[in-house]
C-alpha atoms as a PDB file:
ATOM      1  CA  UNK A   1    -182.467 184.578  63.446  1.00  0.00           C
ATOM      2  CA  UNK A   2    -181.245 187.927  62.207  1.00  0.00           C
ATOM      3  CA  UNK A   3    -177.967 189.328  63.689  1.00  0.00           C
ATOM      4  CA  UNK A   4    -178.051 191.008  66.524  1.00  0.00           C
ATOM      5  CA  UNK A   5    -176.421 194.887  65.255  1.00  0.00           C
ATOM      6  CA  UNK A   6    -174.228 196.155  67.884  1.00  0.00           C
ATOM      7  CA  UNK A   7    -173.794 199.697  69.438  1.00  0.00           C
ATOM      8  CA  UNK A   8    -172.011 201.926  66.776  1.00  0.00           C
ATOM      9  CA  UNK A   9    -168.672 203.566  67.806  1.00  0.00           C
ATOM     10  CA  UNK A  10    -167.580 207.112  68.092  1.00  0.00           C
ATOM     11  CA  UNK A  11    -165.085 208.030  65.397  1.00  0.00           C
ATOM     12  CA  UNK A  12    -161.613 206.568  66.240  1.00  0.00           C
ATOM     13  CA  UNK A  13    -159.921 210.020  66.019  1.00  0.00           C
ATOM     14  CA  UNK A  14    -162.353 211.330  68.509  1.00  0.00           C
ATOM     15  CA  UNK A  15    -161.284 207.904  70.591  1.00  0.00           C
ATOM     16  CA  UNK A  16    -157.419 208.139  70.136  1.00  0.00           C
ATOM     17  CA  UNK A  17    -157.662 212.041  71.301  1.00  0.00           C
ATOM     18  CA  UNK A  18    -159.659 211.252  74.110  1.00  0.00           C
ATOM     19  CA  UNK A  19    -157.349 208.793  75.186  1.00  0.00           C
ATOM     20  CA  UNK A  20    -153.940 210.827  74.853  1.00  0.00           C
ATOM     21  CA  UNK A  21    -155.120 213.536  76.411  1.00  0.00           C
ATOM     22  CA  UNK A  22    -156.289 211.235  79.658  1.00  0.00           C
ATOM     23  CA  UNK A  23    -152.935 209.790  79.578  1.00  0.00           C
ATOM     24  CA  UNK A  24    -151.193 212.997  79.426  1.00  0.00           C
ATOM     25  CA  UNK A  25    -153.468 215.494  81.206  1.00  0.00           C
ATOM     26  CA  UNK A  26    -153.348 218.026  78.716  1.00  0.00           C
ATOM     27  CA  UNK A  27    -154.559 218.707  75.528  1.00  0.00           C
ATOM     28  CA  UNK A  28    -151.324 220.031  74.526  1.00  0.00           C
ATOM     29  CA  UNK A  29    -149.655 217.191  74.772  1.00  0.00           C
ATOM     30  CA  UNK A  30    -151.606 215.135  73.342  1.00  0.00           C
ATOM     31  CA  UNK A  31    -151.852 217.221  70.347  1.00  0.00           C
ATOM     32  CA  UNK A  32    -148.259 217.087  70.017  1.00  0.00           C
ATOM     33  CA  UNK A  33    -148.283 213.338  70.056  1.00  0.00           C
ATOM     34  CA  UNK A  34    -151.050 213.041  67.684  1.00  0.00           C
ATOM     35  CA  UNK A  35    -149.400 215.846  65.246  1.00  0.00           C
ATOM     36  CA  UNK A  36    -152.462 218.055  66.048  1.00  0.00           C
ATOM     37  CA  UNK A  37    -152.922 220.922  67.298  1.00  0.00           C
ATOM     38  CA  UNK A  38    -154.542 221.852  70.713  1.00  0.00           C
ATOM     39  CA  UNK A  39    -157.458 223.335  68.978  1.00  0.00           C
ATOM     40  CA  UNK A  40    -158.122 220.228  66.896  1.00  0.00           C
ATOM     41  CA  UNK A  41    -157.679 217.791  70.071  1.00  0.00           C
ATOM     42  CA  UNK A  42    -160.455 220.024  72.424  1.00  0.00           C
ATOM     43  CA  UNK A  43    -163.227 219.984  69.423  1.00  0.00           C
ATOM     44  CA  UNK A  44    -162.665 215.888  69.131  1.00  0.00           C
ATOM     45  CA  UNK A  45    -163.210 215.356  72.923  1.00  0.00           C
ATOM     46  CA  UNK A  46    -166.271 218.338  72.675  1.00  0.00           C
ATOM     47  CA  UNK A  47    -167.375 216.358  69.975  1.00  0.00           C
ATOM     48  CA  UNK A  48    -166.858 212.819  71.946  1.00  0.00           C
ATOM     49  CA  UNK A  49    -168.820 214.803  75.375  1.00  0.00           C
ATOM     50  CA  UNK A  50    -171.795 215.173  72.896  1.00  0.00           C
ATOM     51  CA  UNK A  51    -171.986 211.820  71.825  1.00  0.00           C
ATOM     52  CA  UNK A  52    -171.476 209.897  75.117  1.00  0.00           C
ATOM     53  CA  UNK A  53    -173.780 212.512  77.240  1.00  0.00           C
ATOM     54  CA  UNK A  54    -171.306 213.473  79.975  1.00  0.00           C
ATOM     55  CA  UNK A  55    -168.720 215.806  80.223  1.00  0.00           C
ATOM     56  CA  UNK A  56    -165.032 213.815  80.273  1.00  0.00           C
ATOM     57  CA  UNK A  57    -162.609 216.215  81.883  1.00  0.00           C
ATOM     58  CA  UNK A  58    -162.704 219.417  83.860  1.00  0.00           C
ATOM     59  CA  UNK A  59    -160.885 222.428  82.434  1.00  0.00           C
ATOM     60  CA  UNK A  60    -158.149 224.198  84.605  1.00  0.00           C
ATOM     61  CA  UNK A  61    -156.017 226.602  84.564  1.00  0.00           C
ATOM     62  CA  UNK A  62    -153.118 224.805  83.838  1.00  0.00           C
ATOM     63  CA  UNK A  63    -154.499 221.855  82.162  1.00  0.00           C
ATOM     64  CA  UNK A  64    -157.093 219.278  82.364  1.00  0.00           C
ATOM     65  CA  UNK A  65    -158.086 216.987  84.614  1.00  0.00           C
ATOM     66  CA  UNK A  66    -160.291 213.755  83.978  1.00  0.00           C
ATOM     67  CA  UNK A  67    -163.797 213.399  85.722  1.00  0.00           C
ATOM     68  CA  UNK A  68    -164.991 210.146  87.769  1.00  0.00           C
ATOM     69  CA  UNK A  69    -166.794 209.520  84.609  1.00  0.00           C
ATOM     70  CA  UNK A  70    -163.784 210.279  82.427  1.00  0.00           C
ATOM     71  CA  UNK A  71    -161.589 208.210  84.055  1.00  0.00           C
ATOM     72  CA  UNK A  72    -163.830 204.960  84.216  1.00  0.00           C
ATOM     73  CA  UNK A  73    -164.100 205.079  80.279  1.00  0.00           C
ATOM     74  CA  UNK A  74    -160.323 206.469  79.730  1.00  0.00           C
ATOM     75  CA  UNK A  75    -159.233 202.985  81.938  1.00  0.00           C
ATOM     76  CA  UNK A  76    -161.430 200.857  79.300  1.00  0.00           C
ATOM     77  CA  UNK A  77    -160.050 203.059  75.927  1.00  0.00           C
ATOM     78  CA  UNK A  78    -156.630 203.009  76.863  1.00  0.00           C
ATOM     79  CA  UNK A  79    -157.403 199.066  77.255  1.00  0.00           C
ATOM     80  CA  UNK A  80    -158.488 198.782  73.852  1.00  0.00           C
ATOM     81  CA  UNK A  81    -156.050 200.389  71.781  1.00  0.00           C
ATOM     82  CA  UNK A  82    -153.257 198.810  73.542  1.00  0.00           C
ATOM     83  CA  UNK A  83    -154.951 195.703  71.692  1.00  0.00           C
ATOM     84  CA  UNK A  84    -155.148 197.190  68.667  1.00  0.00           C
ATOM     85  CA  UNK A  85    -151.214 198.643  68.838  1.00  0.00           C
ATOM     86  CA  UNK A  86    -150.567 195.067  70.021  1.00  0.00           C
ATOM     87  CA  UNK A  87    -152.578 193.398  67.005  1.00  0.00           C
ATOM     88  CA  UNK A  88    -151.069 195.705  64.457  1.00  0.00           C
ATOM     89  CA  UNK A  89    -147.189 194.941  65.686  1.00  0.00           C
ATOM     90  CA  UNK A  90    -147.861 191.090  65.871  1.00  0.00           C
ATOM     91  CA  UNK A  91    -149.243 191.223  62.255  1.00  0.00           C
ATOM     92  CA  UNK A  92    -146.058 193.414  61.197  1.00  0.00           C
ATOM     93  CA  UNK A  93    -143.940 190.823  63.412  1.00  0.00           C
ATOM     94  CA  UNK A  94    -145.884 187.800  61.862  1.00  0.00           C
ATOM     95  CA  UNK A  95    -145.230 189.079  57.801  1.00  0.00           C
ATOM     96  CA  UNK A  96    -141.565 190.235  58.902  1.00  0.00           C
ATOM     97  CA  UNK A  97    -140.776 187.612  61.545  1.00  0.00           C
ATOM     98  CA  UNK A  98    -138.722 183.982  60.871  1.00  0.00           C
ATOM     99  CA  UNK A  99    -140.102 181.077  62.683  1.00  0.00           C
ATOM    100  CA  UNK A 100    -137.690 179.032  64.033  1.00  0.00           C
ATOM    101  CA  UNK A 101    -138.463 175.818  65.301  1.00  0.00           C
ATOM    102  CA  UNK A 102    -135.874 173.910  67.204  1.00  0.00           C
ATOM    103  CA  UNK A 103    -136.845 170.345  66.748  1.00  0.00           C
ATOM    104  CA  UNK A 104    -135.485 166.981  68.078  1.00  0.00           C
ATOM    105  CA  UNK A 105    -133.947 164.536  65.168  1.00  0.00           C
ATOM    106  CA  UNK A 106    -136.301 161.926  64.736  1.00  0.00           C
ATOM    107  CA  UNK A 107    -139.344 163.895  65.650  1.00  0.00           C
ATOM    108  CA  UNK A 108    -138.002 166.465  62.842  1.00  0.00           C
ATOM    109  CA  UNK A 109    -137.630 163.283  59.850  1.00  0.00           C
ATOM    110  CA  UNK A 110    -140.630 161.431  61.189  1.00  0.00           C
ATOM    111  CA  UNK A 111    -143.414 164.181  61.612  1.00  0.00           C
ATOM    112  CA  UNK A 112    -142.160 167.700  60.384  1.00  0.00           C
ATOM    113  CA  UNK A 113    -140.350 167.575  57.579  1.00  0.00           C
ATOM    114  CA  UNK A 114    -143.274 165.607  55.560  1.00  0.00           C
ATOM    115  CA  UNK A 115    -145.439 167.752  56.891  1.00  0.00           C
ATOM    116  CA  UNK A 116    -143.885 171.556  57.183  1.00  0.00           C
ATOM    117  CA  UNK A 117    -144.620 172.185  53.366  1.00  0.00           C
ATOM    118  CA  UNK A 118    -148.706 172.341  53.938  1.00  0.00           C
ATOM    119  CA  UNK A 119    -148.020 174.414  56.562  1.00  0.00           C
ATOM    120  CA  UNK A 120    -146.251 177.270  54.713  1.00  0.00           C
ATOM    121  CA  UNK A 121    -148.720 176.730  51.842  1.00  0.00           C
ATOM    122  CA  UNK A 122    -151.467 177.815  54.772  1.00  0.00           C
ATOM    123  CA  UNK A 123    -149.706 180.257  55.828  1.00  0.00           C
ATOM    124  CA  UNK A 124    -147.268 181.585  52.919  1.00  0.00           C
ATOM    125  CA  UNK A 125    -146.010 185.264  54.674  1.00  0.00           C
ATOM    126  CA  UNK A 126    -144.367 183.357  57.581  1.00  0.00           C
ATOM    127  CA  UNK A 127    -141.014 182.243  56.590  1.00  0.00           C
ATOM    128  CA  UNK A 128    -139.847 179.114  58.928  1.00  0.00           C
ATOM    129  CA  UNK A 129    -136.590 177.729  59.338  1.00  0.00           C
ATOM    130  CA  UNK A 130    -136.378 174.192  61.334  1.00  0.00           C
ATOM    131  CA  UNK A 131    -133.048 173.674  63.308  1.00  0.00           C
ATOM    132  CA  UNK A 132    -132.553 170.081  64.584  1.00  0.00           C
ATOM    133  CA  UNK A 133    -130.719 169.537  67.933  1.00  0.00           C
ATOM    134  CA  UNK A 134    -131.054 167.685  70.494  1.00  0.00           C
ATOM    135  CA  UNK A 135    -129.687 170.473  73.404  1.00  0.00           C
ATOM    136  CA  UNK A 136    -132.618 172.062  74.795  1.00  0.00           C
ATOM    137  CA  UNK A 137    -132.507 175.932  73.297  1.00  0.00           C
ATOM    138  CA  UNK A 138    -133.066 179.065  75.676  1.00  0.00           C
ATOM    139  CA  UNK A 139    -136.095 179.670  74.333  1.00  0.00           C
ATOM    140  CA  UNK A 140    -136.754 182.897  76.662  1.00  0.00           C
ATOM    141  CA  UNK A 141    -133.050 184.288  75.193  1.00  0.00           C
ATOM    142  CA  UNK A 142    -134.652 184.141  71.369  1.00  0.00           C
ATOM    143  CA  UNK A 143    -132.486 181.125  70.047  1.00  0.00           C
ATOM    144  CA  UNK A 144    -135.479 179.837  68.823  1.00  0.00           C
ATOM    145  CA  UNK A 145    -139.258 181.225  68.661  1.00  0.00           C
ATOM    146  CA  UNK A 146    -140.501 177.221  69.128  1.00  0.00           C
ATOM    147  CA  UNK A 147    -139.493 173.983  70.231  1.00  0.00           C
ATOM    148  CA  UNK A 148    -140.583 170.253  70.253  1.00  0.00           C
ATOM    149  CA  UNK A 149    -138.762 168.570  73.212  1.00  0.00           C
ATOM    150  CA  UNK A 150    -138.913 165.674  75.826  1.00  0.00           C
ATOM    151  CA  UNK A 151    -139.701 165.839  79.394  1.00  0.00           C
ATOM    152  CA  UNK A 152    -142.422 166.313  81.634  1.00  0.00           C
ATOM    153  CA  UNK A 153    -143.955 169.585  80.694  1.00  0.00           C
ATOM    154  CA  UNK A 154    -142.890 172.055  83.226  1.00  0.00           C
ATOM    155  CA  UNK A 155    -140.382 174.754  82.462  1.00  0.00           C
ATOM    156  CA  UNK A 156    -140.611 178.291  83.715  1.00  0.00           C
ATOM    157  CA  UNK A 157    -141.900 180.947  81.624  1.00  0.00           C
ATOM    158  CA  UNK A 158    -142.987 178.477  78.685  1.00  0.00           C
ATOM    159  CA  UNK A 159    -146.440 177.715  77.429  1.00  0.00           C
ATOM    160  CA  UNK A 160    -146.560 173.826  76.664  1.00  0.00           C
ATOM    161  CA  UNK A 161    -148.681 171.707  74.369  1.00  0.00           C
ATOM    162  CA  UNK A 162    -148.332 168.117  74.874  1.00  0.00           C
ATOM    163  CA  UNK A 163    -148.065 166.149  71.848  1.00  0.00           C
ATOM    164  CA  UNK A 164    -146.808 162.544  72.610  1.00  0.00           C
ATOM    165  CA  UNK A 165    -146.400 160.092  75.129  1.00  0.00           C
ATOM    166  CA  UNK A 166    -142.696 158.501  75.536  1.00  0.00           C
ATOM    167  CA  UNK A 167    -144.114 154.995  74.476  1.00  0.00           C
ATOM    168  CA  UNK A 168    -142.007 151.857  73.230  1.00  0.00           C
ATOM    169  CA  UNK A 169    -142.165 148.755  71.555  1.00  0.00           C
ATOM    170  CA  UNK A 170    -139.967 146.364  70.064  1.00  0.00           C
ATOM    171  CA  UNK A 171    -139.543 146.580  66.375  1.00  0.00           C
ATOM    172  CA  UNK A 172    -138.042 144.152  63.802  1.00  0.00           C
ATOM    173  CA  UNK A 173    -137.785 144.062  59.735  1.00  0.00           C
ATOM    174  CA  UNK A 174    -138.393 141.037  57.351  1.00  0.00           C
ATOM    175  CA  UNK A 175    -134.674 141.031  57.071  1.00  0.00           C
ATOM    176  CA  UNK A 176    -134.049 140.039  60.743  1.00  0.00           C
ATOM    177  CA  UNK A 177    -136.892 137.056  60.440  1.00  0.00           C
ATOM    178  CA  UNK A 178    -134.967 135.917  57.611  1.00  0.00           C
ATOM    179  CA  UNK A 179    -132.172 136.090  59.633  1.00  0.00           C
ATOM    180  CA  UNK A 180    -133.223 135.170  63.607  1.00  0.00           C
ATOM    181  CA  UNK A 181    -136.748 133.753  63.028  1.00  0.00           C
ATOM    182  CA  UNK A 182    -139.784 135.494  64.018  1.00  0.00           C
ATOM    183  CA  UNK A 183    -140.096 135.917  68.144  1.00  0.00           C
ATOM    184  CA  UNK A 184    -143.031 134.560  69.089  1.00  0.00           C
ATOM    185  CA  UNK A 185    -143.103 135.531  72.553  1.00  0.00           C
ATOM    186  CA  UNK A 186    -141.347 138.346  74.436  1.00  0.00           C
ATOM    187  CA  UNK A 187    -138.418 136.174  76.058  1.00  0.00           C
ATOM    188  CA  UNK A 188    -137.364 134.955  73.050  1.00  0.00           C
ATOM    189  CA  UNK A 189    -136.044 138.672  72.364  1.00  0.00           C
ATOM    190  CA  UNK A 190    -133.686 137.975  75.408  1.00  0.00           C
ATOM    191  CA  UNK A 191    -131.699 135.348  72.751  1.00  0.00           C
ATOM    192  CA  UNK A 192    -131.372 137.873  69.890  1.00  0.00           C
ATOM    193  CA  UNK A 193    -129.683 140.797  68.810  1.00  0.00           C
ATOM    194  CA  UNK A 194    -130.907 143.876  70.278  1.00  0.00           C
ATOM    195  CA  UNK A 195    -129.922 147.206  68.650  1.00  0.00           C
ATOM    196  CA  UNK A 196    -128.750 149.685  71.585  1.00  0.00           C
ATOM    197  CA  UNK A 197    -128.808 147.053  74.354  1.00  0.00           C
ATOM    198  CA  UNK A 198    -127.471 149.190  77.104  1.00  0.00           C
ATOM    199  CA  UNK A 199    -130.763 151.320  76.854  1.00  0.00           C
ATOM    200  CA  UNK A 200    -133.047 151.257  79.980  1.00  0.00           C
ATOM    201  CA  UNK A 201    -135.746 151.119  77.382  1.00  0.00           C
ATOM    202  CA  UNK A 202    -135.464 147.529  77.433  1.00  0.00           C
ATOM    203  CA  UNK A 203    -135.691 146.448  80.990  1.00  0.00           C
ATOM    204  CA  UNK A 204    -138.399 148.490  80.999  1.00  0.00           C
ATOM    205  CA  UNK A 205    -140.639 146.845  78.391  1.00  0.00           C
ATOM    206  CA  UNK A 206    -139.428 143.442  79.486  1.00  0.00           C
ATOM    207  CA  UNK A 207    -140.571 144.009  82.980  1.00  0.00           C
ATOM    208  CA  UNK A 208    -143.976 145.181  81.437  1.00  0.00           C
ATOM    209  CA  UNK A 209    -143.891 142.514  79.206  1.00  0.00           C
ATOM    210  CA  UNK A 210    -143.988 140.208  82.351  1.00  0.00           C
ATOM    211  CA  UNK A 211    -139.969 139.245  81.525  1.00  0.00           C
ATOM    212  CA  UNK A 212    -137.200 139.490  84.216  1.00  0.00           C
ATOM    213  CA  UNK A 213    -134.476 141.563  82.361  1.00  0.00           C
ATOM    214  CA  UNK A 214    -130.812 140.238  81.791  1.00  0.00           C
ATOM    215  CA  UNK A 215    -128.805 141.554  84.210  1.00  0.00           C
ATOM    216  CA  UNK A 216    -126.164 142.460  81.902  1.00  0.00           C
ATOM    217  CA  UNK A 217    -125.219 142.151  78.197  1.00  0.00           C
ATOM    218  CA  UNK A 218    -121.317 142.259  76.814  1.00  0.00           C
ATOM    219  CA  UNK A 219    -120.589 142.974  73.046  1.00  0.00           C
ATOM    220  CA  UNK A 220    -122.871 144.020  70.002  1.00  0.00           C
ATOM    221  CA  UNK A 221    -123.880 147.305  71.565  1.00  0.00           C
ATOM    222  CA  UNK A 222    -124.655 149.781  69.455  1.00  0.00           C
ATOM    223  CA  UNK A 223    -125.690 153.786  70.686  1.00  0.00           C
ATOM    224  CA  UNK A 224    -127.137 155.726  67.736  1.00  0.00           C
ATOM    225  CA  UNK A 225    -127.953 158.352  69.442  1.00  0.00           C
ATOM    226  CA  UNK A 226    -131.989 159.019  67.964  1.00  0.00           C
ATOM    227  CA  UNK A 227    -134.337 156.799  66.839  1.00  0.00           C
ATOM    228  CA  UNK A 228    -134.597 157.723  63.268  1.00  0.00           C
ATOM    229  CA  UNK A 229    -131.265 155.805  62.722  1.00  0.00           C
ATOM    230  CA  UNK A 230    -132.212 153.005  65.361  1.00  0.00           C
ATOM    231  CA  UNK A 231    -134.799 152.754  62.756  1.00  0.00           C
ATOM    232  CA  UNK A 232    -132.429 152.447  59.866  1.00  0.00           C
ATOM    233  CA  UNK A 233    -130.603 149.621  61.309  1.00  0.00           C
ATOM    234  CA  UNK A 234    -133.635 147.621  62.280  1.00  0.00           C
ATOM    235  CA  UNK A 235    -135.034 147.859  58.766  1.00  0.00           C
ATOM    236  CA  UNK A 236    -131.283 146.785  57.666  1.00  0.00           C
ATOM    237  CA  UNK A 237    -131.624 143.264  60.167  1.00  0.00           C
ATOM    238  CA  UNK A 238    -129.151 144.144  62.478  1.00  0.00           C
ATOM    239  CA  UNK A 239    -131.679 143.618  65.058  1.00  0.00           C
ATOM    240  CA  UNK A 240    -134.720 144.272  66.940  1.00  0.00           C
ATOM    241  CA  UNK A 241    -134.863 147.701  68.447  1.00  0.00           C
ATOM    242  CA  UNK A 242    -137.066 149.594  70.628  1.00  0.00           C
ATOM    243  CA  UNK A 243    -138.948 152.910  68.983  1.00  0.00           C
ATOM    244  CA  UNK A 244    -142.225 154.501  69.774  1.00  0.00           C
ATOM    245  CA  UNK A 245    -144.822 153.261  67.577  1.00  0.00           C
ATOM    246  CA  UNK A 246    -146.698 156.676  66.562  1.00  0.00           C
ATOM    247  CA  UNK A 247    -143.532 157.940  64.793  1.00  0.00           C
ATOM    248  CA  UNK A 248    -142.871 155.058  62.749  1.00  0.00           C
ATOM    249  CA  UNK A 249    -146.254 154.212  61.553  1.00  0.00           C
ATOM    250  CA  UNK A 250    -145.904 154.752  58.028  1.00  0.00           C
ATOM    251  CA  UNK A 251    -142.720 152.242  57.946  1.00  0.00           C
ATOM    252  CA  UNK A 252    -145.291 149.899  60.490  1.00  0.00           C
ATOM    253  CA  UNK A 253    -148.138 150.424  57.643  1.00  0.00           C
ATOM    254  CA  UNK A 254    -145.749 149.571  54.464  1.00  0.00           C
ATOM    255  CA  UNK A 255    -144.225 146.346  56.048  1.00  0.00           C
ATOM    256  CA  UNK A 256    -140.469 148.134  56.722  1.00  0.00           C
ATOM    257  CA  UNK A 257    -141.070 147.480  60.435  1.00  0.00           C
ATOM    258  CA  UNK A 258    -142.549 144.996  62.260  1.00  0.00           C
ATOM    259  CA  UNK A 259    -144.005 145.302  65.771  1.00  0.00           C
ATOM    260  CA  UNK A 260    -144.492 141.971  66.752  1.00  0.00           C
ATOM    261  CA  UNK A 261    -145.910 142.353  70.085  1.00  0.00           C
ATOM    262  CA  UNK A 262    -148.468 144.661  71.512  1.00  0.00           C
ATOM    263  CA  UNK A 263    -146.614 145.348  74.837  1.00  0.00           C
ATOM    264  CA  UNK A 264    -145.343 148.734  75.194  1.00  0.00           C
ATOM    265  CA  UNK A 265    -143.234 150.629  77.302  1.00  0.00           C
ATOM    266  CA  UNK A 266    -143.967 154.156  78.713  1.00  0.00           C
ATOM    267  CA  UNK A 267    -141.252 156.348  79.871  1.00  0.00           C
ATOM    268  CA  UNK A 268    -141.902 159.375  81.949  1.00  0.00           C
ATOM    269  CA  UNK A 269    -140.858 161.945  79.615  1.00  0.00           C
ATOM    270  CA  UNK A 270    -142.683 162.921  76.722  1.00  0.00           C
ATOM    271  CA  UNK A 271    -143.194 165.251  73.676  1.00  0.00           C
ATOM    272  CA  UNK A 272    -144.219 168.569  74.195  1.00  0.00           C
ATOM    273  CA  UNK A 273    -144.765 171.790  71.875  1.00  0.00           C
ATOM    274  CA  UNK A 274    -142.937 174.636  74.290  1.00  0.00           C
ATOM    275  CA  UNK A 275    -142.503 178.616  73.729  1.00  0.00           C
ATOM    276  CA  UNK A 276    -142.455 181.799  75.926  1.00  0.00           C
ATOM    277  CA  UNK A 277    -145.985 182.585  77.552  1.00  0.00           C
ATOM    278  CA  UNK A 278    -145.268 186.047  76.745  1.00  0.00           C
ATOM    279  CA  UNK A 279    -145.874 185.573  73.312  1.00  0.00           C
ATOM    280  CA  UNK A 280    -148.431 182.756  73.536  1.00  0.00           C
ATOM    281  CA  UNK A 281    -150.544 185.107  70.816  1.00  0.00           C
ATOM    282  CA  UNK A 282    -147.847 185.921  68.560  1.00  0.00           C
ATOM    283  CA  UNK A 283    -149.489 184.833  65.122  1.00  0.00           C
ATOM    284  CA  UNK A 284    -146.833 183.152  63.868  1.00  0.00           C
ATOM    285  CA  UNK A 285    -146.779 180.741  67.076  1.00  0.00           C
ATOM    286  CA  UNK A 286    -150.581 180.754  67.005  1.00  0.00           C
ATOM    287  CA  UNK A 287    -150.946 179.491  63.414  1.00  0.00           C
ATOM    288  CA  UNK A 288    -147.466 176.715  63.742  1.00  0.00           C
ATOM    289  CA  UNK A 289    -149.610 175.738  67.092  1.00  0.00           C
ATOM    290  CA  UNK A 290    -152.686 175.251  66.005  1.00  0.00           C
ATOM    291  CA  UNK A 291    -151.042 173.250  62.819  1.00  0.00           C
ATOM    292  CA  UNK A 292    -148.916 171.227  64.956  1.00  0.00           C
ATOM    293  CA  UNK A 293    -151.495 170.335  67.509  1.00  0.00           C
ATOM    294  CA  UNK A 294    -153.454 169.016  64.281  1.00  0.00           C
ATOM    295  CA  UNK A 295    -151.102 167.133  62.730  1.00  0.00           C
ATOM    296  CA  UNK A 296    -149.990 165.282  66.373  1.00  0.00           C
ATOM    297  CA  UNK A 297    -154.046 164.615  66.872  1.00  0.00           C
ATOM    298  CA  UNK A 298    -153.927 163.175  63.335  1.00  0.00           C
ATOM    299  CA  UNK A 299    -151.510 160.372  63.631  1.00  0.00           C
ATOM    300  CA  UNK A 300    -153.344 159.336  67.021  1.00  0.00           C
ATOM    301  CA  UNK A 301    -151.449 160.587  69.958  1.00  0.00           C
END
């Protein structure tokens, strides 16, 4: 089916005089703003009258003044080169711009930093710099142009993308077999050592794993603050832990970890892609969301 061939366009300078001289109501003006003269700026919109048919403004004495007909398409041309201004500054802001992507710990080890280096292949004049933190940035005050954080999707002003429920299982290595035996049902977890104890994490898989939780637990309580070093000290033996299972797959995959039952726990929170709606078409956040979104839908979450 051939292509359909659409309407040709008047010339653009024809287009951009038009539209000054609607905005400023005089042909003066806008000659002064285009770095034309007055002269120039009345024989583009003559020449713009002849090819649309109609005549665009009425000529005063002190100026010019749009007709019904004039106005209507001024409305629509002013419209489209505010999209092409807008186009041209977020290419400039994309080549000139760093793209700074605040990033929790673990999610910044498990899933970006493998990862980031096909990104800026794709897309080599956007420089990126990741900055891992936990606090949760002012992304509307420009501390960071992107962010990857936990919670349940709704904060004013920012676009969101979710990415990954808060799920959790119980993990162990072949170092804590050799050392505790292999569980082979969820209770027996409640007789050995469980890396950060004290998190709620574990009453709630137990109670989905159909296991009353102990009410309390004294000594061997570790707090590492992120999972990627919970992770650590599983794969050590120091004891089973609790870590969501599409983050660690690659350790699940080469033996490191161990999930040994199918159980999981889901927390409200969980992981979202966030940045200012404002500049939800910036190209730099268009082309890290459109990567991101990939790579989460690739490792099945």
């Amino acid at each position: 089916m051939p292509a359909r061939v659409k309407p040709s366009l008047p010339p653009l300078a024809a287009i951009r005089a038009f539209e000054a001289a609607a905005r400023q109501g005089s042909f003066t003006a806008a000659g002064e703003e285009l770095g034309m003269t007055q002269a120039a700026v009345s024989y583009q919109i003559k020449a713009l009258e002849d090819r649309v048919g109609f005549a665009l403004f009425r000529r005063r004495a002190r100026g010019v003044e749009l007709t019904p007909d004039g106005a209507r398409l001024a409305t629509r041309a002013e419209e489209a080169l505010d999209i092409l201004r807008q186009a041209f500054a977020d290419a400039r802001q994309a080549h000139d711009e760093t793209l700074v992507i605040s990033v929790l710990p673990t999610i910044a080890q498990q899933i970006i930093a493998p990862r980031l280096g096909a990104f800026q292949i794709a897309h080599p004049t956007i420089m990126t710099r990741v900055e891992v933190e936990s606090r949760l940035v002012d992304l509307l005050a420009g501390e960071a142009t992107v962010a990857i954080r936990a919670g349940l999707g709704k904060w004013p002003g920012l676009a969101t993308h979710y990415l990954l429920p808060g799920d959790y299982a119980p993990m162990i290595s072949p170092a804590f077999i050799a050392r505790n035996g292999r569980p082979a049902a969820p209770a027996d977890l409640l007789s050995m050592p469980l890396i950060d104890a004290d998190d709620e994490g574990w009453a709630g898989w137990f109670r989905a794993a159909g296991v009353a939780p102990p009410c309390c637990r004294s000594g061997g309580r570790t707090l590492f603050g992120t999972q990627a070093l919970t992770a650590q000290a599983a794969i050590a033996g120091h004891g089973a832990c609790l870590l969501n299972p599409y983050l660690f797959r690659a350790e699940l995959a080469r033996g490191d970890l161990i999930q040994p039952f199918a159980t999981v726990w889901r927390e409200a929170f969980s992981m979202y892609l966030v940045y200012p709606e404002r500049r939800r078409n910036a190209p730099a956040i268009r082309a890290f969301r459109d990567w991101v979104l990939a790579e989460f839908q690739a490792i099945g979450a």
